[in-house]
Protein backbone atom coordinates (compact mmCIF):
# COMPACT_ATOMS: atom_id res chain seq x y z
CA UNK A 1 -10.11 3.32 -32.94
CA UNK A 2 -10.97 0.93 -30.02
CA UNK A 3 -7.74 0.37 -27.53
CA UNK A 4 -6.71 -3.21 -26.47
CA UNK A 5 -8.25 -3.99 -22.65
CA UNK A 6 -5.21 -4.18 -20.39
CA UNK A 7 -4.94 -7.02 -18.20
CA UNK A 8 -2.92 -7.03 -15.30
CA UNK A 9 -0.80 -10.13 -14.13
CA UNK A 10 -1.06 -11.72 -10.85
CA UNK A 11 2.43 -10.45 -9.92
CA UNK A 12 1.24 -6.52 -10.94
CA UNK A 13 -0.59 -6.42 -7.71
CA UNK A 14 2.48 -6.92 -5.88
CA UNK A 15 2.92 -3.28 -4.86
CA UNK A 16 -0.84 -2.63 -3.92
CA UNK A 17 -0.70 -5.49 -1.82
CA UNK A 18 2.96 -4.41 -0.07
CA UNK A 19 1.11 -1.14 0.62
CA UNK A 20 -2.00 -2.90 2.05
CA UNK A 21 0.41 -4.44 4.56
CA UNK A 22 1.88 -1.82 6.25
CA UNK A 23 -1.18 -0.94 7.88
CA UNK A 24 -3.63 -3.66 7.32
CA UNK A 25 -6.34 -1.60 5.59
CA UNK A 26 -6.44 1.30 3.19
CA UNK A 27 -9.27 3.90 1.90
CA UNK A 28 -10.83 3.05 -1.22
CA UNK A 29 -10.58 6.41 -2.75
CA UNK A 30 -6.72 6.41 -1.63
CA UNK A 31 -5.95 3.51 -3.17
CA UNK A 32 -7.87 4.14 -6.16
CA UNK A 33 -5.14 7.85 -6.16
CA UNK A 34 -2.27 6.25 -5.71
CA UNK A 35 -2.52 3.29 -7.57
CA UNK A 36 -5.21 3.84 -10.12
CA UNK A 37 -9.16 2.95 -10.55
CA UNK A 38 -8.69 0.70 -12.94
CA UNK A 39 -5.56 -1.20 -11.02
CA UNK A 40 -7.26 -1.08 -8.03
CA UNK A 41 -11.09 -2.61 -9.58
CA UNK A 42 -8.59 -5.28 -11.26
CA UNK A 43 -7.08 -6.07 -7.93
CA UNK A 44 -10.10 -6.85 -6.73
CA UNK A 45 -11.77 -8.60 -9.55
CA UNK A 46 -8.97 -10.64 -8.94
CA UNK A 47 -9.50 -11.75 -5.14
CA UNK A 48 -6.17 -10.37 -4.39
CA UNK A 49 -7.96 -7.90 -1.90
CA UNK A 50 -10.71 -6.97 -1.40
CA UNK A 51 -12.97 -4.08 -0.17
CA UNK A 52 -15.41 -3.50 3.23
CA UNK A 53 -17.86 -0.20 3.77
CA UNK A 54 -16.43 1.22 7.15
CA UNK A 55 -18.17 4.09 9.16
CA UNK A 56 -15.68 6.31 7.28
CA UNK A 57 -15.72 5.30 3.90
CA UNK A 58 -14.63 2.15 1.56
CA UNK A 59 -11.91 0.52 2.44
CA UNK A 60 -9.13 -1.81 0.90
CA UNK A 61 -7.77 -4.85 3.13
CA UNK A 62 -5.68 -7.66 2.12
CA UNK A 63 -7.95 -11.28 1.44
CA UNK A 64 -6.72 -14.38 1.90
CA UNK A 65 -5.03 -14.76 -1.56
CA UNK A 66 -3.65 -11.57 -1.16
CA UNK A 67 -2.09 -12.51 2.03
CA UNK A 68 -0.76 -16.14 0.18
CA UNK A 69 1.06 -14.03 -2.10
CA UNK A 70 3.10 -12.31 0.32
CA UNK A 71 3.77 -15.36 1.81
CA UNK A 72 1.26 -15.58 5.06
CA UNK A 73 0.57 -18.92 6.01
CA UNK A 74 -2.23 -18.51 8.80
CA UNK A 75 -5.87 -17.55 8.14
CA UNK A 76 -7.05 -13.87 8.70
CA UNK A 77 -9.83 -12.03 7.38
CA UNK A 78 -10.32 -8.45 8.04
CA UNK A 79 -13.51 -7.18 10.11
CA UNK A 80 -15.27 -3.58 9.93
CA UNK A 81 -14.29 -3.03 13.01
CA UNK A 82 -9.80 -4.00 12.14
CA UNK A 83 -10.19 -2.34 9.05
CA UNK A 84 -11.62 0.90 11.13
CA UNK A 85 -8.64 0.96 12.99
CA UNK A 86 -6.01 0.35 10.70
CA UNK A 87 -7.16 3.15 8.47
CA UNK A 88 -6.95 5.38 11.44
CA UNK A 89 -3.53 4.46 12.32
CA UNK A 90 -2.39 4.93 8.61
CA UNK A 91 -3.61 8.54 8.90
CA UNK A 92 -2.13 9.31 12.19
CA UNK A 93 0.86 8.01 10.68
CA UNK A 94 0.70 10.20 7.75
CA UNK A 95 -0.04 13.17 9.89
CA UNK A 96 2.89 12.71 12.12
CA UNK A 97 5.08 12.27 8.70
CA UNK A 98 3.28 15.41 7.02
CA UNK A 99 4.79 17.12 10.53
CA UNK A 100 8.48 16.54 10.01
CA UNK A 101 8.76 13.95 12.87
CA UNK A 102 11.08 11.21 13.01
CA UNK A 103 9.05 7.24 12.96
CA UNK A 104 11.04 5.00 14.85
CA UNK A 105 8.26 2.46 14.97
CA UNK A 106 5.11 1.50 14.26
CA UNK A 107 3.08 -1.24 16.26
CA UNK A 108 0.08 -3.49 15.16
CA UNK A 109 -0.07 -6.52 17.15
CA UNK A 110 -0.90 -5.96 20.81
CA UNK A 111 -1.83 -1.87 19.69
CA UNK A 112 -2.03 0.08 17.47
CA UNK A 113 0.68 2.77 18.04
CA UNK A 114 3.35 4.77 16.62
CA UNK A 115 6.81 5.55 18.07
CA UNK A 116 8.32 8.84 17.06
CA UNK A 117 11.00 11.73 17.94
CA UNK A 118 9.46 15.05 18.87
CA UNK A 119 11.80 17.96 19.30
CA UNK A 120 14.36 15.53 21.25
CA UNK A 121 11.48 13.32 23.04
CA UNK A 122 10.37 10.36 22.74
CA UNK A 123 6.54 9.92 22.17
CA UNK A 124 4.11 7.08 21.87
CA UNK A 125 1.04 8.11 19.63
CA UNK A 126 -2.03 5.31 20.19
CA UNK A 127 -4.65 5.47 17.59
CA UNK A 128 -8.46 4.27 17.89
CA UNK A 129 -11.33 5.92 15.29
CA UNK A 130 -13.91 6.17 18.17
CA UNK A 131 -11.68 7.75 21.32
CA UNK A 132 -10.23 6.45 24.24
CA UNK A 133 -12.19 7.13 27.79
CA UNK A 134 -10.99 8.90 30.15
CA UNK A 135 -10.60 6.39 32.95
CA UNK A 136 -8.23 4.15 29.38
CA UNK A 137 -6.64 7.58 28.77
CA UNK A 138 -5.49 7.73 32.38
CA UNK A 139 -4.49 4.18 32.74
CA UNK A 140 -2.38 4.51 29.40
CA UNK A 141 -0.92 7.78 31.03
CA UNK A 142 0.36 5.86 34.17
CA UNK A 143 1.78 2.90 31.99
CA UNK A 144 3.43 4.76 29.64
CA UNK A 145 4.21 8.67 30.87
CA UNK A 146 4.71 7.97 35.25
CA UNK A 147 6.69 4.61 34.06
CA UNK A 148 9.12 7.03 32.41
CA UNK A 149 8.74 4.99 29.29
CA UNK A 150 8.20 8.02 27.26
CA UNK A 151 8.07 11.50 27.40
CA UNK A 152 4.90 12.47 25.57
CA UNK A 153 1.59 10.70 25.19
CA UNK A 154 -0.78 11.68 21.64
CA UNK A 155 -4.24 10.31 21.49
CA UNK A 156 -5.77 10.06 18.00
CA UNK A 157 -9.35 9.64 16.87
CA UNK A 158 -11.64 10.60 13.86
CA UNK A 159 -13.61 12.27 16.74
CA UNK A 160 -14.63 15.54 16.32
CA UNK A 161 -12.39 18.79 17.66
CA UNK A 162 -15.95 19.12 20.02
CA UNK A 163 -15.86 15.73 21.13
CA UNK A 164 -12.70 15.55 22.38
CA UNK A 165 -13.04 18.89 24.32
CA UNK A 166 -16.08 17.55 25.59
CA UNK A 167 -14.97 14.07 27.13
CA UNK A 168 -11.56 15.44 27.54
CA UNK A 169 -12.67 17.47 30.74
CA UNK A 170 -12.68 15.67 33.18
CA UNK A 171 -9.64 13.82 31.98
CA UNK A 172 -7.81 17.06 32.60
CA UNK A 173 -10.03 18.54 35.68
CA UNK A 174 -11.55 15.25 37.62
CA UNK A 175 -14.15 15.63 40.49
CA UNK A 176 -12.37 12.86 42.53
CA UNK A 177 -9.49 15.20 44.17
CA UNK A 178 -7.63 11.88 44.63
CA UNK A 179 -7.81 10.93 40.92
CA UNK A 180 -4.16 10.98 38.98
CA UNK A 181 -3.23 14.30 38.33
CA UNK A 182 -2.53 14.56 34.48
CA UNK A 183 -0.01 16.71 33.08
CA UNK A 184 -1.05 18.72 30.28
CA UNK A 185 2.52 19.23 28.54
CA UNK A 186 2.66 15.58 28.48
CA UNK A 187 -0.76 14.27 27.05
CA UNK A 188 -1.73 15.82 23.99
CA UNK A 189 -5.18 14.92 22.48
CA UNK A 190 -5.84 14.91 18.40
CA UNK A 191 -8.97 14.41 16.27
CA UNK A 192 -7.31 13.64 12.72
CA UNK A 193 -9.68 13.50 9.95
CA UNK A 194 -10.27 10.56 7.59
CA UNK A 195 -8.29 10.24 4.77
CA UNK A 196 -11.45 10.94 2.09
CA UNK A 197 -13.04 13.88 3.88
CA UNK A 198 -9.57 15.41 3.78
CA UNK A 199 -9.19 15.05 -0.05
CA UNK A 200 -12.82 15.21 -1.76
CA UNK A 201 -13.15 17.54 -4.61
């Protein structure tokens, strides 16, 4: 016997959206885990988000009626490039959770950056998918680490483990003997895989 078709009401999005929020953007195949397939192709049948192909997979962002419903008044729409690196944060996030460590914060706006407590420090973890140069690395060092702002600094990509090594040497060895010196116990560097890769099959 043939089931009824299911139809979801407007207000049944509610908690996809919510989740969509937090971090502005969400895999595809995430979504689609958490929330269901079927929920999520409804949610965006019904304009209430919708979906943008990303160097690392699909992914989920809030559209504009999605963002009237949870009461946002100004006009935003989501680029590849936003979407790229709000996904990334959302991972680092969930890696520094999946670690035991305590959030105090997470930041959007002017960065994208998470605030947590590491064994009695307090660290400042910036996210971008494609790196951060040395010469950004060093300036976020200064800012944040010689200010005595905080007492760790984690930079996370969806670069490779190579990569990182790779640019990362003459972060930590320069050929200018006046360049900053950087201390290695207080600059940590991570290459965080995306969200799909880490959960296919």
């Amino acid at each position: 016997m043939t089931g009824p078709i299911k139809v979801f009401l407007t207000e049944a999005f509610m908690p996809l959206l919510k989740e969509l929020d937090i971090f502005g953007a969400m895999f595809r195949a995430e979504a689609d885990q958490q929330f269901g397939a079927d929920f999520v192709a409804a949610a965006l049948a019904r304009k209430v988000c919708s979906e943008l192909e990303t160097s690392y997979g699909q992914v989920v962002v809030l559209s504009a009626r999605g963002r009237i419903l949870l009461g946002y008044t100004g006009y935003y729409a989501a680029t590849r490039q936003s979407a790229e690196a709000n996904v990334c944060l959302r991972d680092a996030y969930l890696n520094i959770r999946q670690a035991g460590y305590e959030v105090i914060e997470v930041q959007r706006k002017r960065r994208n950056a998470v605030i947590f407590m590491k064994d009695g420090k307090k660290v400042i973890a910036l996210v971008n998918p494609g790196g951060y140069h040395r010469s950004v690395a060093r300036n976020v060092y200064r800012s944040e680490i010689l200010s005595g702002k905080f007492d760790e600094l984690h930079l996370y990509s969806y670069q490779s483990a190579n990569e990182i090594r790779n640019s990362s040497e003459l972060l930590f060895n320069p050929i200018d003997p006046s360049a900053q010196t950087i201390d290695a116990t207080r600059l940590f560097l991570y290459s965080i895989v995306p969200w799909p890769e880490t959960h296919s099959g």
